[in-house]
Protein backbone atom coordinates (compact mmCIF):
# COMPACT_ATOMS: atom_id res chain seq x y z
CA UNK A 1 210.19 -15.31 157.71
CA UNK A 2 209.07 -11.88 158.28
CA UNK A 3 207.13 -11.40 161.31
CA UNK A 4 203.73 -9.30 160.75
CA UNK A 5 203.25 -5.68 162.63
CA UNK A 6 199.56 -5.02 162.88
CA UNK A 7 198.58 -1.20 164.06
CA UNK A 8 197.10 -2.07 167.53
CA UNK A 9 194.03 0.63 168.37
CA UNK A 10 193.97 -0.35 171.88
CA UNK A 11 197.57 0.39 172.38
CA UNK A 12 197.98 3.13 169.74
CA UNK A 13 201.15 1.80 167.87
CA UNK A 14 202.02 -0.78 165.74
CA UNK A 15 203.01 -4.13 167.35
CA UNK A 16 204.66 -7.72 166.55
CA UNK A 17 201.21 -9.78 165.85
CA UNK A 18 202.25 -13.12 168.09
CA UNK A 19 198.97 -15.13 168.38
CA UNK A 20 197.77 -17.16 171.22
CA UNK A 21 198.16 -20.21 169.56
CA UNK A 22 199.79 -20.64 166.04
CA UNK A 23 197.72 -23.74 165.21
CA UNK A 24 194.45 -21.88 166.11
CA UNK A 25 194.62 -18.15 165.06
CA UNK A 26 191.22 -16.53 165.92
CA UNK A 27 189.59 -13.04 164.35
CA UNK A 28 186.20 -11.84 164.98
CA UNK A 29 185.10 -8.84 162.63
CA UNK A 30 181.34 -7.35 163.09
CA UNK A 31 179.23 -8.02 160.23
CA UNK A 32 176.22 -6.30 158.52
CA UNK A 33 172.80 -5.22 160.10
CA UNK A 34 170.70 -7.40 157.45
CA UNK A 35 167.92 -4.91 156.04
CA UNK A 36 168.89 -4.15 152.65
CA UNK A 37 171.85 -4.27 150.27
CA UNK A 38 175.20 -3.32 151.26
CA UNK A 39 176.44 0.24 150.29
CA UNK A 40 180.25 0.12 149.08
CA UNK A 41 181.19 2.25 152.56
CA UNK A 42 179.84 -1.29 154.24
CA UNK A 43 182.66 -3.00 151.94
CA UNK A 44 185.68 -1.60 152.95
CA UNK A 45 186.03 -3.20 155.89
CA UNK A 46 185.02 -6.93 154.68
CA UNK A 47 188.13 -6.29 151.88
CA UNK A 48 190.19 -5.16 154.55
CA UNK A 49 189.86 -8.32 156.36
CA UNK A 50 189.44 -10.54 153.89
CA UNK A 51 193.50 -9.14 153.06
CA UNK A 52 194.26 -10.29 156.34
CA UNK A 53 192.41 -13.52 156.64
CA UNK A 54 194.34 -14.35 153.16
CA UNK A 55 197.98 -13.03 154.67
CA UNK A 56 197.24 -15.15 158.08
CA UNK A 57 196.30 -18.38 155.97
CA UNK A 58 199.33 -18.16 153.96
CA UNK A 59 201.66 -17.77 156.67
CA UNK A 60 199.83 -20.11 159.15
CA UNK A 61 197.80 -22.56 157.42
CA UNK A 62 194.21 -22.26 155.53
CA UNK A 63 193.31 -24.80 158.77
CA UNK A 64 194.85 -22.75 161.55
CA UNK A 65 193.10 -19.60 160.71
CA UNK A 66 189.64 -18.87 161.89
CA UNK A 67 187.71 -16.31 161.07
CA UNK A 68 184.22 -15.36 162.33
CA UNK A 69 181.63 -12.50 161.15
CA UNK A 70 178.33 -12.11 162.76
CA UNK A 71 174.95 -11.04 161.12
CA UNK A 72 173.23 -9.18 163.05
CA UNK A 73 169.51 -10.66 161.95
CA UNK A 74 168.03 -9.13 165.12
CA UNK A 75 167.23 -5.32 165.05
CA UNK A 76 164.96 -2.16 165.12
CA UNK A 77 166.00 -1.31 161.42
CA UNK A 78 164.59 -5.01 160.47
CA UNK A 79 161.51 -4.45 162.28
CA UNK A 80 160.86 -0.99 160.16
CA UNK A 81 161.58 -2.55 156.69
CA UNK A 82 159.23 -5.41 157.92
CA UNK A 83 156.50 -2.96 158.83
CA UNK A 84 157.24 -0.93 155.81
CA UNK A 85 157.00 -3.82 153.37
CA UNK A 86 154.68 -6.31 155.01
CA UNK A 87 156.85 -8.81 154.51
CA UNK A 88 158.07 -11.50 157.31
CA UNK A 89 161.48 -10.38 158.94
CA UNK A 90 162.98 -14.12 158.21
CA UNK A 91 162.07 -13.19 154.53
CA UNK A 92 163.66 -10.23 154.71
CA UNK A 93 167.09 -11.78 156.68
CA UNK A 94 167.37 -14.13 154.50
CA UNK A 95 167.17 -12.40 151.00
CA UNK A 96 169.71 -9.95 152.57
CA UNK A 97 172.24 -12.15 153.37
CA UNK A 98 172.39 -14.14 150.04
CA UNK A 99 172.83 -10.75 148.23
CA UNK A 100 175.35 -9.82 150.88
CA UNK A 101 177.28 -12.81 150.02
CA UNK A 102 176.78 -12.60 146.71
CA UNK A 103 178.02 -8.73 146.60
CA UNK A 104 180.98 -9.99 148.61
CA UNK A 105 182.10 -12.85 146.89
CA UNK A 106 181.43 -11.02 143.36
CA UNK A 107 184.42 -8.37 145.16
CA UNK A 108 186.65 -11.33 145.51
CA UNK A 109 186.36 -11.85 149.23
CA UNK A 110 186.28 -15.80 150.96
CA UNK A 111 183.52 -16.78 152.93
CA UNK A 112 184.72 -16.74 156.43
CA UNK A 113 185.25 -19.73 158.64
CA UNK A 114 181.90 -19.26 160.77
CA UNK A 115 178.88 -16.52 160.07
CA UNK A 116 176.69 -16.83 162.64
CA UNK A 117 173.29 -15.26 162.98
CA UNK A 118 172.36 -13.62 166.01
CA UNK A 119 168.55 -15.06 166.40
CA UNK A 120 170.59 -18.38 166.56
CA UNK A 121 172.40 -17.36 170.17
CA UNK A 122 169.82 -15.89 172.12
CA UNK A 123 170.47 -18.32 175.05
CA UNK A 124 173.82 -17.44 175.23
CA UNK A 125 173.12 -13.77 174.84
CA UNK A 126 170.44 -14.34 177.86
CA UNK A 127 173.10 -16.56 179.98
CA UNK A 128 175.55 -13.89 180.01
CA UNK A 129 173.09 -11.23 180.86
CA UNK A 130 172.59 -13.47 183.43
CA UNK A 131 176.03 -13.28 184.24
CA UNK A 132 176.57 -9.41 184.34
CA UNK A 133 173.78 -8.77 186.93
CA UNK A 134 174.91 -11.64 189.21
CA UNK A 135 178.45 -9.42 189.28
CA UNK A 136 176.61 -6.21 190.06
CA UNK A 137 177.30 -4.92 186.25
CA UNK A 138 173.98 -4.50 185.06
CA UNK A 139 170.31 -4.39 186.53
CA UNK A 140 166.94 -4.97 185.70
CA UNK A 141 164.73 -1.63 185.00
CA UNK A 142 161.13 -1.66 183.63
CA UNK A 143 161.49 -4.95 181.73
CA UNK A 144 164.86 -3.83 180.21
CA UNK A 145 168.36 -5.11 181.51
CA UNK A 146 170.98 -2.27 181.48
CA UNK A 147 174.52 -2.43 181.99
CA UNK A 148 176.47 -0.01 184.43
CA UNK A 149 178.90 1.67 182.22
CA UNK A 150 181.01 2.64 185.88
CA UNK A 151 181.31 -0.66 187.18
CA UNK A 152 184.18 -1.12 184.64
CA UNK A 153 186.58 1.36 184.88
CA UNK A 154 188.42 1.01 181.97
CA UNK A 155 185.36 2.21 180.28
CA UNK A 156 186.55 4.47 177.21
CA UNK A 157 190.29 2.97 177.39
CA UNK A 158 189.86 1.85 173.36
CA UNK A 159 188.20 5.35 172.06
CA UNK A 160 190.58 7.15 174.21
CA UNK A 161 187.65 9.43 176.18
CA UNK A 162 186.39 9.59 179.58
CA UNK A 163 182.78 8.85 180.68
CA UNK A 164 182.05 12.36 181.33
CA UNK A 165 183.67 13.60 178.04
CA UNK A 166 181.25 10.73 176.11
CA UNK A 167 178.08 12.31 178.27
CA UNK A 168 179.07 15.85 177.12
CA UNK A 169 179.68 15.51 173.47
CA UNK A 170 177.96 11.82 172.68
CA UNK A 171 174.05 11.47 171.71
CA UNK A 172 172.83 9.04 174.71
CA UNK A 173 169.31 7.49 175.34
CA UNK A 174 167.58 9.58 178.09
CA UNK A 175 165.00 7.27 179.44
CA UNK A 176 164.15 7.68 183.65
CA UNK A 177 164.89 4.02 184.01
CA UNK A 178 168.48 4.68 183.31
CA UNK A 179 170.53 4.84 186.38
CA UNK A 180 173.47 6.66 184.50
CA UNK A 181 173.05 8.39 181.41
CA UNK A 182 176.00 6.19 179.82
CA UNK A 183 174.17 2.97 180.54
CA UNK A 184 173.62 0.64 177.61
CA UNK A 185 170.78 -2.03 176.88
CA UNK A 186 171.82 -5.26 177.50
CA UNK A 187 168.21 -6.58 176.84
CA UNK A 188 164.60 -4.60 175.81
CA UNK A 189 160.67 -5.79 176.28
CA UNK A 190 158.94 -6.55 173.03
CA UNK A 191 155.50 -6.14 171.49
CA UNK A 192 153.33 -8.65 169.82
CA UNK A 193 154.31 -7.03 166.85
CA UNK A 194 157.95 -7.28 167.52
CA UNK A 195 160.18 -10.57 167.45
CA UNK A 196 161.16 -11.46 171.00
CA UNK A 197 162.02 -14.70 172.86
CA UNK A 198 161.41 -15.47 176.41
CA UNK A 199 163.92 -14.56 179.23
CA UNK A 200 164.08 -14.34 183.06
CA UNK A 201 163.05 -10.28 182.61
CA UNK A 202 160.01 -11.19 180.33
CA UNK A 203 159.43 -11.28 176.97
CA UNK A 204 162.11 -9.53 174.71
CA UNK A 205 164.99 -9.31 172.43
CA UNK A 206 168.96 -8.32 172.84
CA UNK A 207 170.80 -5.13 172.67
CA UNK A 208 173.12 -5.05 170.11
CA UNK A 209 176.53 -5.04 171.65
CA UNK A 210 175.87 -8.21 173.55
CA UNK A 211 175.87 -10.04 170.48
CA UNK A 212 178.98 -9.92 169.44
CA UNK A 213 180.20 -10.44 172.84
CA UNK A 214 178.66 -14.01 173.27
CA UNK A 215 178.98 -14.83 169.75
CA UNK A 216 182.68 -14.19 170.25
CA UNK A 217 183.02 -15.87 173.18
CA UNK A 218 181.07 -19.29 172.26
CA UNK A 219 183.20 -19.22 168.35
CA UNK A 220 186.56 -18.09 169.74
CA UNK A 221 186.87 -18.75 173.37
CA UNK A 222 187.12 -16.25 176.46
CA UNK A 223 190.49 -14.70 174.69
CA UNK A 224 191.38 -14.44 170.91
CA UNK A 225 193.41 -12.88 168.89
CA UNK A 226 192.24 -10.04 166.58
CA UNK A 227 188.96 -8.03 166.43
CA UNK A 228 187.97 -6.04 163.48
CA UNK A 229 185.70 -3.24 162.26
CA UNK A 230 185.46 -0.10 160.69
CA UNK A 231 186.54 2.45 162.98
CA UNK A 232 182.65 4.26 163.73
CA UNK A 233 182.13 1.35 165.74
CA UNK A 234 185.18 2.19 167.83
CA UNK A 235 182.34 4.21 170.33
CA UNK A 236 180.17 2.65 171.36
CA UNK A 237 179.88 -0.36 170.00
CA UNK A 238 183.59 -1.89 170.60
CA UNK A 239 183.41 -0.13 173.88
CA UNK A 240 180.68 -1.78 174.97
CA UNK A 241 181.26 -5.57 174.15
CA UNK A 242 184.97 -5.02 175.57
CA UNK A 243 183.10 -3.77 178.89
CA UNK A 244 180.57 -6.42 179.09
CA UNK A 245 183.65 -9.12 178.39
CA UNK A 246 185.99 -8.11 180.91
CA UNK A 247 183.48 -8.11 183.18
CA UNK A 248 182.13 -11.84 182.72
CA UNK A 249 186.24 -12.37 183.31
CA UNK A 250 187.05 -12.97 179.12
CA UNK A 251 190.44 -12.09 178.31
CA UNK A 252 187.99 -11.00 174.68
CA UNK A 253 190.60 -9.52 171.65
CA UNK A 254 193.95 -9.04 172.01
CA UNK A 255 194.56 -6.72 169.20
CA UNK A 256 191.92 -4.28 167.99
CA UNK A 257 192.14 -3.14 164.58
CA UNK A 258 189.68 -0.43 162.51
CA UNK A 259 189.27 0.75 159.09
CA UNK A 260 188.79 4.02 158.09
CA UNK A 261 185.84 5.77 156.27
CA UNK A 262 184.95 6.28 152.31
CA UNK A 263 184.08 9.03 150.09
CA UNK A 264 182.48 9.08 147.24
CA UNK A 265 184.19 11.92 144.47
CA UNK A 266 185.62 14.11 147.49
CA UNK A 267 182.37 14.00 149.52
CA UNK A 268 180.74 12.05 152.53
CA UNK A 269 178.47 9.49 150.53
CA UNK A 270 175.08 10.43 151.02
CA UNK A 271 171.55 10.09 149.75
CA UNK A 272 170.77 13.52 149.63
CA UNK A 273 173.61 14.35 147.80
CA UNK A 274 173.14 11.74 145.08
CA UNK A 275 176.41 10.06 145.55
CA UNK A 276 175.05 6.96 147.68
CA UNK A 277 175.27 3.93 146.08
CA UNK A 278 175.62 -0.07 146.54
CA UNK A 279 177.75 -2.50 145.68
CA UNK A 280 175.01 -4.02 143.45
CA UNK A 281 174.75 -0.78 141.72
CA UNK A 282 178.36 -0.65 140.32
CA UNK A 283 178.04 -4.47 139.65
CA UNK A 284 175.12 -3.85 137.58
CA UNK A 285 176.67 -0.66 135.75
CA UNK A 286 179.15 -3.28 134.35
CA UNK A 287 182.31 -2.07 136.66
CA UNK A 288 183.79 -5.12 137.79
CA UNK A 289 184.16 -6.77 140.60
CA UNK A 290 188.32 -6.87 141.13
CA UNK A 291 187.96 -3.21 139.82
CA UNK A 292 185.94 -1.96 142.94
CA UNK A 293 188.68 -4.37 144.98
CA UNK A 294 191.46 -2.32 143.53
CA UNK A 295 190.53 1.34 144.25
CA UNK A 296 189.30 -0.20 147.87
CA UNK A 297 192.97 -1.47 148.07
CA UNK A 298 195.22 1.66 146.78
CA UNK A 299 194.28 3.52 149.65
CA UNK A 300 195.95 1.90 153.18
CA UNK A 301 193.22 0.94 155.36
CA UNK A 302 193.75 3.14 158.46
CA UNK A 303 193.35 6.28 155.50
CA UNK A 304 190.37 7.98 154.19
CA UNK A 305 189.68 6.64 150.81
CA UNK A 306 187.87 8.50 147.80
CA UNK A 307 185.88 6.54 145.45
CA UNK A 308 186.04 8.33 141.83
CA UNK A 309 185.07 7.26 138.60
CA UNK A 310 188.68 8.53 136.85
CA UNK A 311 190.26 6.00 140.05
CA UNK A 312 187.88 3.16 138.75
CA UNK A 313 188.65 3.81 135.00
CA UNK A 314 192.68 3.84 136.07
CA UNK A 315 192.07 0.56 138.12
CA UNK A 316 190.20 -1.12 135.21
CA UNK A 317 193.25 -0.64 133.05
CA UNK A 318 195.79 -1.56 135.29
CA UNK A 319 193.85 -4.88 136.03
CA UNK A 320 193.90 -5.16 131.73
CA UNK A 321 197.57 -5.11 131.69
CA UNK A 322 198.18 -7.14 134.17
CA UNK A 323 195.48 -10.08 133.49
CA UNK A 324 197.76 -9.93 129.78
CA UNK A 325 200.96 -10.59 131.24
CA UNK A 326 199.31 -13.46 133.12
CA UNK A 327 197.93 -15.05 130.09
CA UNK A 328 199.73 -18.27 129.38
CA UNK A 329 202.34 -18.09 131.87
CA UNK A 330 202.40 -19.78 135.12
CA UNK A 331 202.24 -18.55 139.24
CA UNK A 332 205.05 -21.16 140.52
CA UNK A 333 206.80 -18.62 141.90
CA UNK A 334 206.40 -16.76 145.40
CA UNK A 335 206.11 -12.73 145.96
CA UNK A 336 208.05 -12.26 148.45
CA UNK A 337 207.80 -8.85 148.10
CA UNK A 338 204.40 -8.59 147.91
CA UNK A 339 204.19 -10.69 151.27
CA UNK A 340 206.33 -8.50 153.24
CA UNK A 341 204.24 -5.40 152.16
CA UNK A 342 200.95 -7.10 153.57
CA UNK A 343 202.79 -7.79 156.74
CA UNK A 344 203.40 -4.54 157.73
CA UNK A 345 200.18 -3.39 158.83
CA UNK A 346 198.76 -5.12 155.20
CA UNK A 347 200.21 -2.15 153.01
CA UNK A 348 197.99 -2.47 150.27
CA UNK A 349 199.39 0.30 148.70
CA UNK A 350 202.73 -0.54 148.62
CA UNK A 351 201.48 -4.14 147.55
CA UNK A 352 200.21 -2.70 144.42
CA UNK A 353 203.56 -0.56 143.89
CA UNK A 354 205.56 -4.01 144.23
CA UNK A 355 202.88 -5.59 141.60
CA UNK A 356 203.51 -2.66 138.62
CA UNK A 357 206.97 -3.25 139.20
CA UNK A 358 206.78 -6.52 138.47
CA UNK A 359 204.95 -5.90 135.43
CA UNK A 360 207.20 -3.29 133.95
CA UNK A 361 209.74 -6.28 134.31
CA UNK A 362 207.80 -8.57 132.69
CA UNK A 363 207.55 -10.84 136.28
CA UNK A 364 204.56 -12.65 135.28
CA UNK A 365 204.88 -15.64 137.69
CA UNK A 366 205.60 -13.20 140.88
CA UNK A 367 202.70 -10.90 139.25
CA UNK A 368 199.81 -13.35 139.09
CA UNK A 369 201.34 -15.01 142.86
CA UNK A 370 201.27 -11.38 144.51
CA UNK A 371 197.91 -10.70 143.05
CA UNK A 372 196.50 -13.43 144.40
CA UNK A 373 197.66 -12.84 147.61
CA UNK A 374 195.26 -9.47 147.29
CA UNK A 375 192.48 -11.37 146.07
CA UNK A 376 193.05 -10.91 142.52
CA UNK A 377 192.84 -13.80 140.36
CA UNK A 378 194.63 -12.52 137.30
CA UNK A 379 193.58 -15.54 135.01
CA UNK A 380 189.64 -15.87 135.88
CA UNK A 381 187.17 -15.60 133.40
CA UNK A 382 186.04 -12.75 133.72
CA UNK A 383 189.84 -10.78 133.13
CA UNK A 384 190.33 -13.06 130.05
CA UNK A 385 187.40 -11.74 128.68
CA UNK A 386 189.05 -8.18 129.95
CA UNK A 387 191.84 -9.44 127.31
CA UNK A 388 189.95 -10.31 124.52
CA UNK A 389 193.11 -11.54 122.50
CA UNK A 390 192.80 -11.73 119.15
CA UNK A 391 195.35 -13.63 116.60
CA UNK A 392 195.98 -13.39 112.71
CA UNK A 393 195.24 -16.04 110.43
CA UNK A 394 195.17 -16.52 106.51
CA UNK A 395 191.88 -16.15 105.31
CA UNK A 396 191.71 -20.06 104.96
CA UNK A 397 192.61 -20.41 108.31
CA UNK A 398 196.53 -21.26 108.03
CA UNK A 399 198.92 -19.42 110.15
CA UNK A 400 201.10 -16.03 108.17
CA UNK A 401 204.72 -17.33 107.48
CA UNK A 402 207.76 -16.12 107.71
CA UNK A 403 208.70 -16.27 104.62
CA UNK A 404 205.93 -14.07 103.41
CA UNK A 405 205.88 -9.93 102.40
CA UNK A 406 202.43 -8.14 104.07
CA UNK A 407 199.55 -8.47 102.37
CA UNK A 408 196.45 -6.33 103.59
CA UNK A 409 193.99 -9.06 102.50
CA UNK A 410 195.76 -11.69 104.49
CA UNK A 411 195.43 -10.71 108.09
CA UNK A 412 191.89 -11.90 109.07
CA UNK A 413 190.76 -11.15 113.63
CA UNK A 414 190.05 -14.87 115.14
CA UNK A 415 188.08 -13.65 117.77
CA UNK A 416 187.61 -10.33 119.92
CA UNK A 417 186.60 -7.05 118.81
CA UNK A 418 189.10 -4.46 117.77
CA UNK A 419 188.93 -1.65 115.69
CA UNK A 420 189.64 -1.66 112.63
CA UNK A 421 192.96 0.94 112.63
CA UNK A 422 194.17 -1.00 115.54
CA UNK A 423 194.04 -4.29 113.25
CA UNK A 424 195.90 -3.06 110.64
CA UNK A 425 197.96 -1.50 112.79
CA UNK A 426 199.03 -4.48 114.44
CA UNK A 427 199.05 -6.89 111.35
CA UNK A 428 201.33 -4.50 110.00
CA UNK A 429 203.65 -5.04 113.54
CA UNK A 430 203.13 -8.89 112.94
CA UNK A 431 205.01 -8.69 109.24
CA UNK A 432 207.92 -6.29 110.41
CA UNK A 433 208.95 -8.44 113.28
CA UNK A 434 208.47 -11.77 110.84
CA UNK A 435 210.31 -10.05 108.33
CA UNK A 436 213.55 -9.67 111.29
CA UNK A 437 213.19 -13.23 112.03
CA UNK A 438 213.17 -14.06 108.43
CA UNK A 439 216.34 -12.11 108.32
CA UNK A 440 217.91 -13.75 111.47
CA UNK A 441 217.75 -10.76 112.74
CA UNK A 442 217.44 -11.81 116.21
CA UNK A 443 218.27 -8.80 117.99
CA UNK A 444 215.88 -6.40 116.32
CA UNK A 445 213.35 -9.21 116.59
CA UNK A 446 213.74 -9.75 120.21
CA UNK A 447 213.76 -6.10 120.74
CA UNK A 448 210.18 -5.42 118.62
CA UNK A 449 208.88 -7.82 120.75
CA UNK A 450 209.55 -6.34 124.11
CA UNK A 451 208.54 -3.24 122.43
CA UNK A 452 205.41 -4.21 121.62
CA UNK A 453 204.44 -5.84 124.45
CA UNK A 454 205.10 -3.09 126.97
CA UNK A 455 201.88 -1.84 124.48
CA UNK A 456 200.03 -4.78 125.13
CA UNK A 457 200.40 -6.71 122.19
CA UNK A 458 201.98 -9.93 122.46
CA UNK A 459 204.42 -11.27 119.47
CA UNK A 460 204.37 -15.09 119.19
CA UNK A 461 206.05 -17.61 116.93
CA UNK A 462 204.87 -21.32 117.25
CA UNK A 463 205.79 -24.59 114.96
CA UNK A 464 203.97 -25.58 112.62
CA UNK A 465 204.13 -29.78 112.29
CA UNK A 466 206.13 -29.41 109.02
CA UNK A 467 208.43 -27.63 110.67
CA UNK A 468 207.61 -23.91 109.62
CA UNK A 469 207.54 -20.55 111.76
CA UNK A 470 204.35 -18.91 112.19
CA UNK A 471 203.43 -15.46 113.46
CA UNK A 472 200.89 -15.02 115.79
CA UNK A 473 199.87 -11.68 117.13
CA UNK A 474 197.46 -11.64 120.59
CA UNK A 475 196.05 -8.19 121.70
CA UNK A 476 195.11 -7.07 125.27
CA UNK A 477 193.70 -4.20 124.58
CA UNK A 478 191.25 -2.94 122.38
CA UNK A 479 192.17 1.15 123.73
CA UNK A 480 196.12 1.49 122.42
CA UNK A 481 197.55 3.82 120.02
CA UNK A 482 197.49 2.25 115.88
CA UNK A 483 200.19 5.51 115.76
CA UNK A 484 202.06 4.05 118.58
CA UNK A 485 202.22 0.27 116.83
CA UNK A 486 203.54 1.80 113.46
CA UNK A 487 206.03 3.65 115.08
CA UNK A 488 207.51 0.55 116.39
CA UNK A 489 210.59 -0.62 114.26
């Protein structure tokens, strides 16, 4: 078995992946700040992830694998929308979420193991606080608890900067109760208008980076094995929960992995540009689900990716051909291939490469295995109805024969909708290769067949119960060539 390499940020190179504990591999990734809907930059890295929480199942076990990703229910952003609206912040949390799981899921991503909700480990949050100050890492100021970014100095060891550089070139809260500029809020006062809970410092509510930390910890133990993200939380928030870990004496994540950043047509997505946009939105412009998966997965992960409409359209008909080849053929066999691309650093890219091959070759069984492997379930109902195949029948329902010269008026669609070139187009196809079998001409049979299905239409004979051939024609596509069919001989 092929080992897997993961591309290690805090180490800068690409390393043998050898968990803790085979039975019990652990990955933390941070989730979404629950406001409003996710925009498709937020779902880069949940595919990314979701690629590797597949690849570690596979080669350890769905039951040794466990993956957690927080929700961070607990924020300034929540309390705006909440003022904004008027409505309560639970209400708001909670319709977020089910559309974020509903976005997800609709992109072909699992549910991880555990998705926890900040609000519900606030005494955990509080106990480690409580922790940090009785080590000398962080103090109490004006109500707020602050941790002292200098008391750990491997401070900046992930992002690869120095305090000093992060003070010069980083936007920092000023405030005089700061003892360094660099310090970080470990815990803040509330208002009566603001959620808060009740702690040795008053009444108040968490910084964000502890979160993650005691969430972490109390899911995965004081040391586990990967921790994911895209890579804008490298600084600070990844900085932060490694400093506040180490310091409590957690071993925290042993490899640290990020994603990189999307663009929308060449250009940072943004509002004022009129390129920002949700997952929801593309959903509801009828682009499907494993569609938005694919262009996410052409790109490798630690690259820039560009979201286009021409990549989207190219993706769509890709996912056509392929959900063709899988129709009536089985997935007993393994992609090997496929499986070694994912486990060096998950090479989506090259994953995809190893999948056209296979369906140049006709591989349907290592096609519809490798796929799924990606997250692609090349016979769900939603690529079948991609397919819309379509068969020819007499007008009174019987099968066309073998033995029978084309007639226009006999070819008749039994469901889908094609045009009407493309019909006759392909009827015509059905009668030439019927009229080679009729022939015994095997060869030339066998080799209109392959022909036409590297098209996308599929030539099948089947046995009638009194023992006659019939022709059966079923059509992928509704987009190919009629000149292309009729030059087919």
């Amino acid at each position: 078995m092929t080992d897997i390499h993961l591309y290690n940020t805090a180490t800068r190179k690409k390393e043998q992946f050898q968990p803790l504990d085979p039975e019990n591999v652990r990955m933390y990734v941070c989730g979404p700040t629950v406001y409003d809907r996710a925009h498709i930059g937020n779902a880069r890295p949940v595919i990314v992830f979701d690629v590797l929480f597949r690849l570690l199942r596979h080669v350890y076990g769905a039951d040794h694998v466990a993956y957690v990703r927080n929700f961070t229910d607990v924020d300034d952003k929540i309390n705006a929308r909440a003022a904004e609206s008027g409505r309560p912040i639970g209400d708001i949390t909670d319709e977020t979420i089910r559309w974020y799981l509903e976005d997800m899921g609709e992109i072909g991503n699992l549910e991880p193991t555990k998705m926890p909700r900040a609000t519900d480990w606030i005494a955990q949050m509080v106990e480690m606080i409580q922790g940090l100050i009785a080590k000398g890492h962080a103090y109490e100021a004006e109500g707020h608890v602050l941790f002292r970014v200098r008391s750990y100095k491997d401070y900046g060891a992930l992002s690869g900067r120095s305090v000093d550089d992060m003070i010069a070139g980083a936007r920092v809260e000023v405030a005089p109760y700061k003892e360094d500029p660099m310090d970080f809020v470990l815990w803040k006062p509330s208002t009566g208008d603001q959620p808060g809970w009740d702690s040795p410092w008053g009444k108040g509510r968490p910084g964000w980076h502890i979160e993650c930390s005691a969430m972490a910890h109390g899911l995965l133990g004081e040391t586990f094995d990967i921790h994911g993200g895209g890579n804008d939380l490298t600084f600070p928030h990844h900085e932060n929960e490694i400093a506040q870990s180490k310091c409590m004496g957690h071993g925290f994540a042993r490899v640290w992995m990020h994603n990189e950043m999307l663009q929308v047509e060449g250009k940072k997505m943004s509002k004022s540009l009129g390129n920002f946009f949700t997952v929801r939105d593309l959903l509801d412009q009828g682009v499907p689900g494993e569609v938005i998966r694919f262009v996410f997965l052409s790109t490798h992960y630690r690259k820039p990716m560009d979201w286009t409409a021409e990549r989207a359209r190219e993706a769509e008909k890709t996912l056509r051909d392929w959900a063709f080849l899988s129709i009536e053929n089985s997935s007993d066999e393994d992609a090997f291939e496929v499986e070694h691309a994912l486990k060096d650093d998950l090479n989506t890219p090259e994953a995809i490469k190893i999948l056209r091959e296979y369906y140049t070759n006709g591989d349907a069984a290592e096609l519809i295995s490798g796929a799924n492997l990606l997250g692609f379930d090349l016979k769900a109902v939603s690529l079948k109805q991609w397919a819309k195949p379509f068969e020819f029948k007499r007008k009174d329902g019987s099968w066309l024969k073998e033995g029978e010269d084309y007639q226009p008026t006999v070819g008749v669609v039994g469901y889908g909708t094609v045009p009407d070139a493309l019909r006759d187009a392909s009827l015509r196809l059905v009668h030439r290769w019927l009229e080679h079998r009729r022939n015994l001409d095997w060869d030339n049979a066998d080799a209109l067949k392959d022909r036409a299905f590297r098209l996308g239409v599929e030539l099948r004979a089947s046995r009638s119960e009194d023992g006659v051939n019939n022709g059966t024609a079923a059509l992928a596509r509704n987009d190919i060539d009629p000149d292309k069919l009729e030059a087919l001989k």
